[in-house]
Structure formats: C-alpha cells, structure tokens
N, C-alpha and C. Protein backbone atom coordinates (compact mmCIF):
# COMPACT_ATOMS: atom_id res chain seq x y z
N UNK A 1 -11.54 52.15 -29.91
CA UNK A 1 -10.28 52.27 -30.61
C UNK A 1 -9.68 50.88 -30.80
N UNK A 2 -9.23 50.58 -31.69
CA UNK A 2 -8.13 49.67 -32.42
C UNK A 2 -6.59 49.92 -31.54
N UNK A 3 -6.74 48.19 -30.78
CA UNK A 3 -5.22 48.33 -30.30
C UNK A 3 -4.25 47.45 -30.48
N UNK A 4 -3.46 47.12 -31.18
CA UNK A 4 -2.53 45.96 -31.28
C UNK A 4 -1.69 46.26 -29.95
N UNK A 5 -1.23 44.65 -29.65
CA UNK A 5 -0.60 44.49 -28.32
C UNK A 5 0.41 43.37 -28.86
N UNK A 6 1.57 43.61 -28.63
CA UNK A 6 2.41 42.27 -28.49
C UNK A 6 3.39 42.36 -27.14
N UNK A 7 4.16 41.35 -27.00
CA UNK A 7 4.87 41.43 -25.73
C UNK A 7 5.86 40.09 -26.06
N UNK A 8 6.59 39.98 -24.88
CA UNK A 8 7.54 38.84 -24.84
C UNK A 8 7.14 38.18 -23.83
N UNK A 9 7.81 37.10 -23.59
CA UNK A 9 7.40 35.86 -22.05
C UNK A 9 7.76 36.72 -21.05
N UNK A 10 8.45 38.09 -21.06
CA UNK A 10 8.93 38.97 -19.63
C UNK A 10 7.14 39.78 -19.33
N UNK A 11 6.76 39.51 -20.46
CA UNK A 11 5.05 40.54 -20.49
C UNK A 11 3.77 40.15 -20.81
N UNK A 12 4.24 38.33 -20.70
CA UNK A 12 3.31 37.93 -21.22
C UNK A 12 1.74 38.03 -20.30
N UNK A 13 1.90 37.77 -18.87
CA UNK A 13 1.40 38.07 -18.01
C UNK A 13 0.38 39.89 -17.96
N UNK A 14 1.16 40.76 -17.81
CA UNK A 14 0.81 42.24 -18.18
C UNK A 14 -0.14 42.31 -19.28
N UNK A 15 0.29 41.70 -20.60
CA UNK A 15 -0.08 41.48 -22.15
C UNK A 15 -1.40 40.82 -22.16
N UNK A 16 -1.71 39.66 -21.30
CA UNK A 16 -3.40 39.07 -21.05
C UNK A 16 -3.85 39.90 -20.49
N UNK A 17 -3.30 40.68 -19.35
CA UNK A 17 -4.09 41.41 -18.52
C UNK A 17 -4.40 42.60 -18.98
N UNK A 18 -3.94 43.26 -20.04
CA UNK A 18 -4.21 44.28 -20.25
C UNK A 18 -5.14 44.19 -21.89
N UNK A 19 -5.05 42.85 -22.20
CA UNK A 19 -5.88 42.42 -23.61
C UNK A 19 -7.42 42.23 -22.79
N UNK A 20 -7.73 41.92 -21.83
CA UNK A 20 -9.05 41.66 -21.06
C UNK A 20 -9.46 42.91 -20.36
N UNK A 21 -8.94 43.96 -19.77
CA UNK A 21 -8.91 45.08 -19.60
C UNK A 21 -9.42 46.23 -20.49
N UNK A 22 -8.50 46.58 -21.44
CA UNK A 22 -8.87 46.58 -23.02
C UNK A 22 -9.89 46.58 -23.34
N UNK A 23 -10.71 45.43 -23.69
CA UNK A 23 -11.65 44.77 -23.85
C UNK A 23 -13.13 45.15 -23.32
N UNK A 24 -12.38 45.38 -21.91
CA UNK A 24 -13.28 45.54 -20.49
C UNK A 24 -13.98 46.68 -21.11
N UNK A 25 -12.72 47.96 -21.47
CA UNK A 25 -13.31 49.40 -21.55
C UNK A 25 -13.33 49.88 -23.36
N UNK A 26 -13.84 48.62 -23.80
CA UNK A 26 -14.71 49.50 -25.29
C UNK A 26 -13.86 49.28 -26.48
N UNK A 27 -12.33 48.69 -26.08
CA UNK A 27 -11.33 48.76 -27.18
C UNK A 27 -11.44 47.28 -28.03
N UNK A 28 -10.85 47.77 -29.50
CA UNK A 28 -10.61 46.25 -30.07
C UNK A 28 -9.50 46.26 -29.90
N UNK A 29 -9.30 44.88 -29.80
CA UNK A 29 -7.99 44.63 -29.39
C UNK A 29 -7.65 43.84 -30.29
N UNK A 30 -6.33 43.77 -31.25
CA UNK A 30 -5.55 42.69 -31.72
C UNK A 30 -3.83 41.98 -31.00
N UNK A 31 -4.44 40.98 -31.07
CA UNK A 31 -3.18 40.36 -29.70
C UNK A 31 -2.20 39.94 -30.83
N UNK A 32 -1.00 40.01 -30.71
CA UNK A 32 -0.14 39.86 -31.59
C UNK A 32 0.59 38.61 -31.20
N UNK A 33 0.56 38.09 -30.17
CA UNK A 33 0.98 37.43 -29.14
C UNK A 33 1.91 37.94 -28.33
N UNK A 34 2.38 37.07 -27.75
CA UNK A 34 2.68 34.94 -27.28
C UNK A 34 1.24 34.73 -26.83
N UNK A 35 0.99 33.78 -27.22
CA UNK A 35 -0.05 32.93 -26.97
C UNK A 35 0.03 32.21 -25.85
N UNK A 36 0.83 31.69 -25.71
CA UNK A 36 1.59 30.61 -24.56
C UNK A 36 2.30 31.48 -24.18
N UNK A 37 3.30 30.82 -22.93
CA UNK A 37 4.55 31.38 -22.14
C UNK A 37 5.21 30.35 -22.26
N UNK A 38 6.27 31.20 -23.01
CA UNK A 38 7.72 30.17 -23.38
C UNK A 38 8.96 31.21 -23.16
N UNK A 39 9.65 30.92 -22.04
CA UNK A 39 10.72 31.84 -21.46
C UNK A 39 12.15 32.37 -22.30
N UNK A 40 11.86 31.10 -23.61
CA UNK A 40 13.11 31.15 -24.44
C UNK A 40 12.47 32.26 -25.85
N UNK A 41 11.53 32.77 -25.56
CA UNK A 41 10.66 33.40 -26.87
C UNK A 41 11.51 34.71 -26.91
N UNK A 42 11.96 35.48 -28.28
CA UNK A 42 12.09 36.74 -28.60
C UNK A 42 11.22 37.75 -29.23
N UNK A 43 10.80 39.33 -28.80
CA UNK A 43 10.31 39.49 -28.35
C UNK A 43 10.12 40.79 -30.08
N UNK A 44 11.02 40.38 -30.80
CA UNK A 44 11.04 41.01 -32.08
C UNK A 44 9.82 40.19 -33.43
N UNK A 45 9.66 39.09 -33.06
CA UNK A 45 8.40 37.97 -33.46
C UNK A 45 7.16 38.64 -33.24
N UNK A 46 7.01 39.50 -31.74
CA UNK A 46 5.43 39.67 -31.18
C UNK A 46 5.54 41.12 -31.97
N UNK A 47 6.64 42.04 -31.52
CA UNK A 47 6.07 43.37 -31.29
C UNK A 47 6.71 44.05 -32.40
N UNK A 48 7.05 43.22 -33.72
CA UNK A 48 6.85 43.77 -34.53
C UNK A 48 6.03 43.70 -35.55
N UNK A 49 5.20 42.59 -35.40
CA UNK A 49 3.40 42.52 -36.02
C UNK A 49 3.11 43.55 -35.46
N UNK A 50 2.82 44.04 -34.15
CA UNK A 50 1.69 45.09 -33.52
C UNK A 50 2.63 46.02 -34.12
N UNK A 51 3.48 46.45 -34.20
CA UNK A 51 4.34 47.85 -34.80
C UNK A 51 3.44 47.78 -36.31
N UNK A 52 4.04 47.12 -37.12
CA UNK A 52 3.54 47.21 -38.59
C UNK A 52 2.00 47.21 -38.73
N UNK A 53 0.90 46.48 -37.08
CA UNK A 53 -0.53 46.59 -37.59
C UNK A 53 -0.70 48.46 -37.13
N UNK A 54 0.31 48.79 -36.40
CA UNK A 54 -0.26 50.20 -36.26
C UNK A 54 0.12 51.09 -37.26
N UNK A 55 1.30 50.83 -37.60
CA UNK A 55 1.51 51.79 -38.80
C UNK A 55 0.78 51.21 -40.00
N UNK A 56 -0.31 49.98 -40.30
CA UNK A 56 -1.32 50.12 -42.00
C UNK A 56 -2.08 50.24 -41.45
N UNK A 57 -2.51 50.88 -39.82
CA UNK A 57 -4.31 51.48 -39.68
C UNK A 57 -3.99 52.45 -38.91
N UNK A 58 -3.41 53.89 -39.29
CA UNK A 58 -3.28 55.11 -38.91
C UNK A 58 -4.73 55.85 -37.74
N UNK A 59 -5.66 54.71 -37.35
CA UNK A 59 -6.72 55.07 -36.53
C UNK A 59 -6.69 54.43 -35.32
N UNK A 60 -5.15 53.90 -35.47
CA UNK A 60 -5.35 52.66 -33.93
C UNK A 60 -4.22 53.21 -33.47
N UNK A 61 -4.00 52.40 -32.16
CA UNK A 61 -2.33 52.51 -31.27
C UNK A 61 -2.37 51.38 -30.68
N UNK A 62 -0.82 51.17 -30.94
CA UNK A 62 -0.12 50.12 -29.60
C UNK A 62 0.52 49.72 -28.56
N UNK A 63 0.41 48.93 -28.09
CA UNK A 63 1.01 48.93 -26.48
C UNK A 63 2.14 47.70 -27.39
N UNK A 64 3.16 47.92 -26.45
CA UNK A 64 3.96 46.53 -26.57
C UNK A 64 4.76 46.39 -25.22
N UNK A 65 4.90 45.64 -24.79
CA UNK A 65 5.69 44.64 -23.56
C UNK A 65 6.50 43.80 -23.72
N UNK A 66 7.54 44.04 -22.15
CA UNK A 66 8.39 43.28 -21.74
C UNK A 66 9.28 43.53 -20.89
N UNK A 67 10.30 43.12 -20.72
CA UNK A 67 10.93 43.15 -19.05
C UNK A 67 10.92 44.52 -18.61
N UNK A 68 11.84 45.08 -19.17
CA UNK A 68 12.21 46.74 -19.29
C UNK A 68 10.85 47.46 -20.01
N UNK A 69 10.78 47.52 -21.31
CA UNK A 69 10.32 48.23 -22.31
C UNK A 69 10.97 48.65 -23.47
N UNK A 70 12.37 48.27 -22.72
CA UNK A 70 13.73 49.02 -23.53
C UNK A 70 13.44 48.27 -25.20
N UNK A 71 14.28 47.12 -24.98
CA UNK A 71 13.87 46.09 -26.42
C UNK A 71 12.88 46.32 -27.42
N UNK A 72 12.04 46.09 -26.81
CA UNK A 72 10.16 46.50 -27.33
C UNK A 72 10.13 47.79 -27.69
N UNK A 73 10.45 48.66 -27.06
CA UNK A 73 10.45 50.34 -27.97
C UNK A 73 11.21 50.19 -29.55
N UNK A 74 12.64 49.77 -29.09
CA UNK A 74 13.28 50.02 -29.98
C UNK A 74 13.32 49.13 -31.34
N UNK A 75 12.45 48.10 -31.01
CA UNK A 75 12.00 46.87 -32.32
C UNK A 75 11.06 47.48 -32.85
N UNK A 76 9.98 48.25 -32.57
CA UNK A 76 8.64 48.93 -32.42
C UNK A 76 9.20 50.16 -33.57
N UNK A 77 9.94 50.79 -33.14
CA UNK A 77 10.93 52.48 -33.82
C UNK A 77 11.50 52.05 -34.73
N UNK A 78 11.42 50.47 -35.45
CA UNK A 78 12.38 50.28 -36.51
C UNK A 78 11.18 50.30 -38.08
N UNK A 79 10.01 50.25 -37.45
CA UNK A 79 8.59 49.90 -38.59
C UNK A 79 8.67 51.57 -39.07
N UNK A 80 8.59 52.12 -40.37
CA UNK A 80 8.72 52.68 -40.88
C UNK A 80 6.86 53.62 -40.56
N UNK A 81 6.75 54.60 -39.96
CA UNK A 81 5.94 55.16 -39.32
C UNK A 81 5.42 55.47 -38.21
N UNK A 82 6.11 54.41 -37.15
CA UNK A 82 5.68 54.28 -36.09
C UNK A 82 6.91 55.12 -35.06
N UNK A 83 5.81 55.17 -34.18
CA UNK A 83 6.81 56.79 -32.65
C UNK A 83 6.18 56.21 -31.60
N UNK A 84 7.26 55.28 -31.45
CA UNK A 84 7.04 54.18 -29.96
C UNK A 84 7.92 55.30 -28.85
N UNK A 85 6.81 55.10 -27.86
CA UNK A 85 7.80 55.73 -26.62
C UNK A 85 7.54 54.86 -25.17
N UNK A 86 8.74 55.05 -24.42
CA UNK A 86 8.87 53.78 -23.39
C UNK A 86 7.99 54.99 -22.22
N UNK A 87 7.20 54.30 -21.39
CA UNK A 87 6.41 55.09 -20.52
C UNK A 87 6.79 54.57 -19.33
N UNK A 88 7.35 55.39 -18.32
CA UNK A 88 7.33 54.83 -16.55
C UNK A 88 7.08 55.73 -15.86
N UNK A 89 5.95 56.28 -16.18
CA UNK A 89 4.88 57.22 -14.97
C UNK A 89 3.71 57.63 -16.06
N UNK A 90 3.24 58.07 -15.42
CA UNK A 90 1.60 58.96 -15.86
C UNK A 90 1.81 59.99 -17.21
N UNK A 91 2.63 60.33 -16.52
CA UNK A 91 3.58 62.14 -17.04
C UNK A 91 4.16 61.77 -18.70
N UNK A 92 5.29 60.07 -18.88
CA UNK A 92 5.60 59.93 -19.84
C UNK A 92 4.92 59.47 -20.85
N UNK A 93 4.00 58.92 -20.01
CA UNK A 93 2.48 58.76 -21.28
C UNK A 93 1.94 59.41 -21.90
N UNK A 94 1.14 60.17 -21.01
CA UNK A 94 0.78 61.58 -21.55
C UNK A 94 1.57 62.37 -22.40
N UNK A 95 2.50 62.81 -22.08
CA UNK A 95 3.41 63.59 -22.82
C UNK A 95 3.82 62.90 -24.20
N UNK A 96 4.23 61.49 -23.93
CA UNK A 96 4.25 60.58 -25.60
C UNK A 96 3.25 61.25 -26.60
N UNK A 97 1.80 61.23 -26.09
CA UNK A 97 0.69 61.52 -26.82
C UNK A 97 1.16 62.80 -27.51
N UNK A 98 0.88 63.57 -26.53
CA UNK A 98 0.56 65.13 -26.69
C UNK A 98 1.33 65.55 -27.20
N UNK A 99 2.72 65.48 -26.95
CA UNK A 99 3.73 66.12 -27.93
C UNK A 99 4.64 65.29 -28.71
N UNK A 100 4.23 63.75 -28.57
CA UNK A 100 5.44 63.59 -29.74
C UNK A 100 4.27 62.40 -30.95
N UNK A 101 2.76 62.17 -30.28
CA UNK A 101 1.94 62.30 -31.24
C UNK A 101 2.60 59.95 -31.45
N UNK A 102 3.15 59.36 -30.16
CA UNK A 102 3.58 58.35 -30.32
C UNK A 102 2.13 57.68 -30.27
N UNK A 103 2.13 56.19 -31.21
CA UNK A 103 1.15 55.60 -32.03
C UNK A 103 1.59 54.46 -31.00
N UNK A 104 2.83 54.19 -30.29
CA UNK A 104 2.97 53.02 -29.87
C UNK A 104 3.75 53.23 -27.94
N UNK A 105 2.83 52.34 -27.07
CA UNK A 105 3.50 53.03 -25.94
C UNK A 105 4.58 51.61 -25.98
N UNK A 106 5.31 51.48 -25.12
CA UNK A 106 6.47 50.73 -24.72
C UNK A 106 6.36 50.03 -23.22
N UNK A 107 5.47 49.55 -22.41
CA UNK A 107 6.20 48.89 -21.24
C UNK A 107 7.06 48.25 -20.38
N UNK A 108 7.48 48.16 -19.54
CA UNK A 108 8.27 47.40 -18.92
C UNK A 108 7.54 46.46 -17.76
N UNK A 109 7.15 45.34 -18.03
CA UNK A 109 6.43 44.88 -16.66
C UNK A 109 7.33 44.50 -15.74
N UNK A 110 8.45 44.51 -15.50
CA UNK A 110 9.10 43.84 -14.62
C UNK A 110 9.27 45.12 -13.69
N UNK A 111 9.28 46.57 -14.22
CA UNK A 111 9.10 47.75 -13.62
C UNK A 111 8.52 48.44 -12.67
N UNK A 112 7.04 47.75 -12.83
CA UNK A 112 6.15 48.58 -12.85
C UNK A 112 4.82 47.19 -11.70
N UNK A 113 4.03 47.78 -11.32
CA UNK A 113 2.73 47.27 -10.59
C UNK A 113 2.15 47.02 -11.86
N UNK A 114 1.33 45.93 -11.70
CA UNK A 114 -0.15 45.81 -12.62
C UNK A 114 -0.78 47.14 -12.71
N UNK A 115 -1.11 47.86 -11.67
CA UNK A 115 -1.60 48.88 -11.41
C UNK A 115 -1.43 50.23 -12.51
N UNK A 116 -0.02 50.08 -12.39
CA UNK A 116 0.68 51.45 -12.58
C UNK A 116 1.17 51.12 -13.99
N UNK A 117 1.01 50.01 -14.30
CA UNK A 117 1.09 49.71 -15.85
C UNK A 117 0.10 50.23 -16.63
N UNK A 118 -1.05 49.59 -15.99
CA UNK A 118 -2.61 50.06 -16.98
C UNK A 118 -2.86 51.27 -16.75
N UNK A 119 -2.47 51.86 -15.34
CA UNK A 119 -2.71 53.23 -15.52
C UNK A 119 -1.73 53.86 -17.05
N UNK A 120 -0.45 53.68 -16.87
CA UNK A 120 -0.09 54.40 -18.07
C UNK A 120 -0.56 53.93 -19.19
N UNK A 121 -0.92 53.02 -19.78
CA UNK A 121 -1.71 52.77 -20.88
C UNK A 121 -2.76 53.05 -21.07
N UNK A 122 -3.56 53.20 -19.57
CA UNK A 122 -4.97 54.05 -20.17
C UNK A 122 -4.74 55.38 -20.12
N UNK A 123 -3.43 56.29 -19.74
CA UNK A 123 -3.30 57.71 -20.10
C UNK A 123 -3.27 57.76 -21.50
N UNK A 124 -2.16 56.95 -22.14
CA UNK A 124 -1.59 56.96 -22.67
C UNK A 124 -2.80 57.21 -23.95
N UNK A 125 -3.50 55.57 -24.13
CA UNK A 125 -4.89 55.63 -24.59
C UNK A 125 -5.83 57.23 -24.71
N UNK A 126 -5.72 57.32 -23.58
CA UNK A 126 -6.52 58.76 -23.47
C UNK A 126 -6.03 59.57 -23.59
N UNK A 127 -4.86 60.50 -24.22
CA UNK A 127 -4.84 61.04 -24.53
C UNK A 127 -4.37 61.35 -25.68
N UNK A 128 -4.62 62.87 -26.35
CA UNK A 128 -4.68 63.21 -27.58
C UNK A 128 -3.38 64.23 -28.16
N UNK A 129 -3.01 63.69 -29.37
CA UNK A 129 -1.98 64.74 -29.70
C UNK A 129 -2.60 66.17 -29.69
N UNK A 130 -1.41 67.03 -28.91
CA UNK A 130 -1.73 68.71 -29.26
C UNK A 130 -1.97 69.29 -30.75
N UNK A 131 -1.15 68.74 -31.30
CA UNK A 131 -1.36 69.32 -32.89
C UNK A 131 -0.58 70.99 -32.69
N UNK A 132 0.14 71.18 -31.57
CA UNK A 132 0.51 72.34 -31.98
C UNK A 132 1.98 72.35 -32.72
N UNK A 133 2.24 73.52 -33.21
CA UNK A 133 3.18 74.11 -34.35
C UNK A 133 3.96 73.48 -34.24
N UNK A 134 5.15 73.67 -32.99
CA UNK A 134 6.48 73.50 -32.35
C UNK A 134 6.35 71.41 -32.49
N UNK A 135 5.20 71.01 -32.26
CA UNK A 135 5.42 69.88 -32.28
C UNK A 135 5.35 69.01 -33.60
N UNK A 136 4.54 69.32 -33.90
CA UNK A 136 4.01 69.32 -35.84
C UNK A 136 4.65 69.25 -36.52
N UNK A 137 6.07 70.31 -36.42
CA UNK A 137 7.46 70.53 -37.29
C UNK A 137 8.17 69.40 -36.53
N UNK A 138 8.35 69.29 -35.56
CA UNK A 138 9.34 68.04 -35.29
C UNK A 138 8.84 66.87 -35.54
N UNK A 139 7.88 66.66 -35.85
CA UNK A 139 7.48 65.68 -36.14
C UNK A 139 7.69 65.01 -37.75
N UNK A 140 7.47 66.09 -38.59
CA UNK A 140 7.41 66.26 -39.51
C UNK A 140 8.96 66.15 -40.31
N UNK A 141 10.24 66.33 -39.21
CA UNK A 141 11.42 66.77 -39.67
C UNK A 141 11.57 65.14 -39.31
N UNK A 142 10.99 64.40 -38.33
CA UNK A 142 11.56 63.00 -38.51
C UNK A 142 10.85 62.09 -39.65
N UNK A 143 9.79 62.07 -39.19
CA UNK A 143 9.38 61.71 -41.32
C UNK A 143 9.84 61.79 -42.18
N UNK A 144 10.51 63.11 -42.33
CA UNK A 144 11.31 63.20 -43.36
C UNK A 144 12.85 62.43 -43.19
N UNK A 145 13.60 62.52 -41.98
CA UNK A 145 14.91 61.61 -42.27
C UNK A 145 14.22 60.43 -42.19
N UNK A 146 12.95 59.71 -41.21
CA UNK A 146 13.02 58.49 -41.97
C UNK A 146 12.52 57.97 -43.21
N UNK A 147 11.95 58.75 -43.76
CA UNK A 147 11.75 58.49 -45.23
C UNK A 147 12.94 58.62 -46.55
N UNK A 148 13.05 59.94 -46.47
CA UNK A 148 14.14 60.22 -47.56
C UNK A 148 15.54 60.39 -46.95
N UNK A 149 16.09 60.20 -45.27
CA UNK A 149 17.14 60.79 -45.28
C UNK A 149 17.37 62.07 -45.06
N UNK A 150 16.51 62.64 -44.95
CA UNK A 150 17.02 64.41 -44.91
C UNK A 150 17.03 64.91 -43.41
N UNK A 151 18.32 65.36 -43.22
CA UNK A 151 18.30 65.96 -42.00
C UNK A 151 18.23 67.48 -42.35
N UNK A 152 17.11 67.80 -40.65
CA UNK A 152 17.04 68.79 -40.77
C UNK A 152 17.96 69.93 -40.58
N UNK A 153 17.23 71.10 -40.78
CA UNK A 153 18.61 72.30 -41.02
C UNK A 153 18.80 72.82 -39.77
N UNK A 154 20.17 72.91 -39.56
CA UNK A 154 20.80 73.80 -38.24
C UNK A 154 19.91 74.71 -37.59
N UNK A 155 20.13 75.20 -36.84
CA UNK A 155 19.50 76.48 -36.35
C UNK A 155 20.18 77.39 -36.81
C-alpha cells in the first residue's frame, strides 16, 4: 500500500520511525516531510502535501504527526476528500477504518509510546472499511455538504 506521511518537529522523530517501519512491512511510503528537525517548523507545510497526496490516489492512506494529533487532524480535514481521524488506542483506529472509512490517521507523539503509536497505525493500516449501509449513508451525507453544501435532512 501507498502511504503518505507528514508530521511537524513535535513528530518528527515518530515520522522516521514509522517511514522505516513502513518500509520494513511491504508499504510505499511517501515522506512529505520535515526532512530535518527545526523546532520553529509549522506543521500545515508537511501534512497538508500528505492530505492532498491521499486524496489524488484514492488507493493509498495517511498517517500524519505531531504533538497532540489535534492540529494535524484538523489541517488534514480541510483537503477536500479526505476523513482524517485522531487515533489514541487500538479501538480508535480500527473503528476510523471500519466505520468512518478515514483515508488519513492523525497521531499525537508526545501521547503515546513508540510502541503504541505503530501499533495504531498498523491497525489502522490493517484494517478495512465495513461498507455497511448505516455507514455508507453517512458518509455519503458528508460528501455531499463538503462538496455542494447540502445538509442533510432531519430525522
């Protein structure tokens, strides 16, 4: 699989380690950067290349990093296609996949173990959207406000 990765100087660390990792287990990887570690770097430069390379190759996903995850999700949710979700356990990874079908996970390394980072990214990695109904339509109802604006109808 095709993975764009970007991060900030809070992830830059996590961001090598998980580009060699990656690597390790079969994936291509595109590094979006930081290249270097520069503490004054913002973090809307890295991880919104990897946002926009995942939304023009609908066959890949991305990780993006940094202190929280917070920032990085929400720079990530501004690329017109992309369903970044911030992951801090096993459970929110998985579940990103499966039911909300997210193309981009979110880290926080300052959060989290080396450990317990790559674990959620290789759930995350591994697993597959459900494709069922209930999720399909919600999915489908945000496409539509972010495309045309249309909110969906009441209950």
């Amino acid at each position: 699989m095709r993975v764009y990765i970007g991060a900030d100087h809070a992830g830059y660390e996590l961001k090598n380690h998980l580009v060699s990792w990656l690597k390790d287990h079969g994936h291509e990887v595109i590094d979006c950067g930081p290249f270097v570690y520069d503490a004054e770097d913002d973090y809307p430069a890295f991880v919104l290349r990897a946002a926009e390379g995942v939304a023009g190759d609908p066959a890949s996903l991305g990780i993006v990093i940094g202190g929280s995850g917070n920032g990085e999700q929400m720079a990530a949710n501004k690329v017109r296609g992309i369903r970044a979700a911030l992951a801090w356990s096993e459970d929110t990874a998985r579940l990103a996949r499966e039911h909300n079908n997210a193309n981009v996970v979110s880290l926080g390394a300052r959060m989290h173990s080396l450990d317990d980072a790559t674990r959620f990214a290789e759930v995350f990695l591994g697993t597959a959207f459900s494709g069922s109904e209930r999720h399909s339509r919600r999915i489908a109802q945000l496409a539509s406000y972010e495309t045309i604006g249309q909110l969906p109808p009441l209950p």
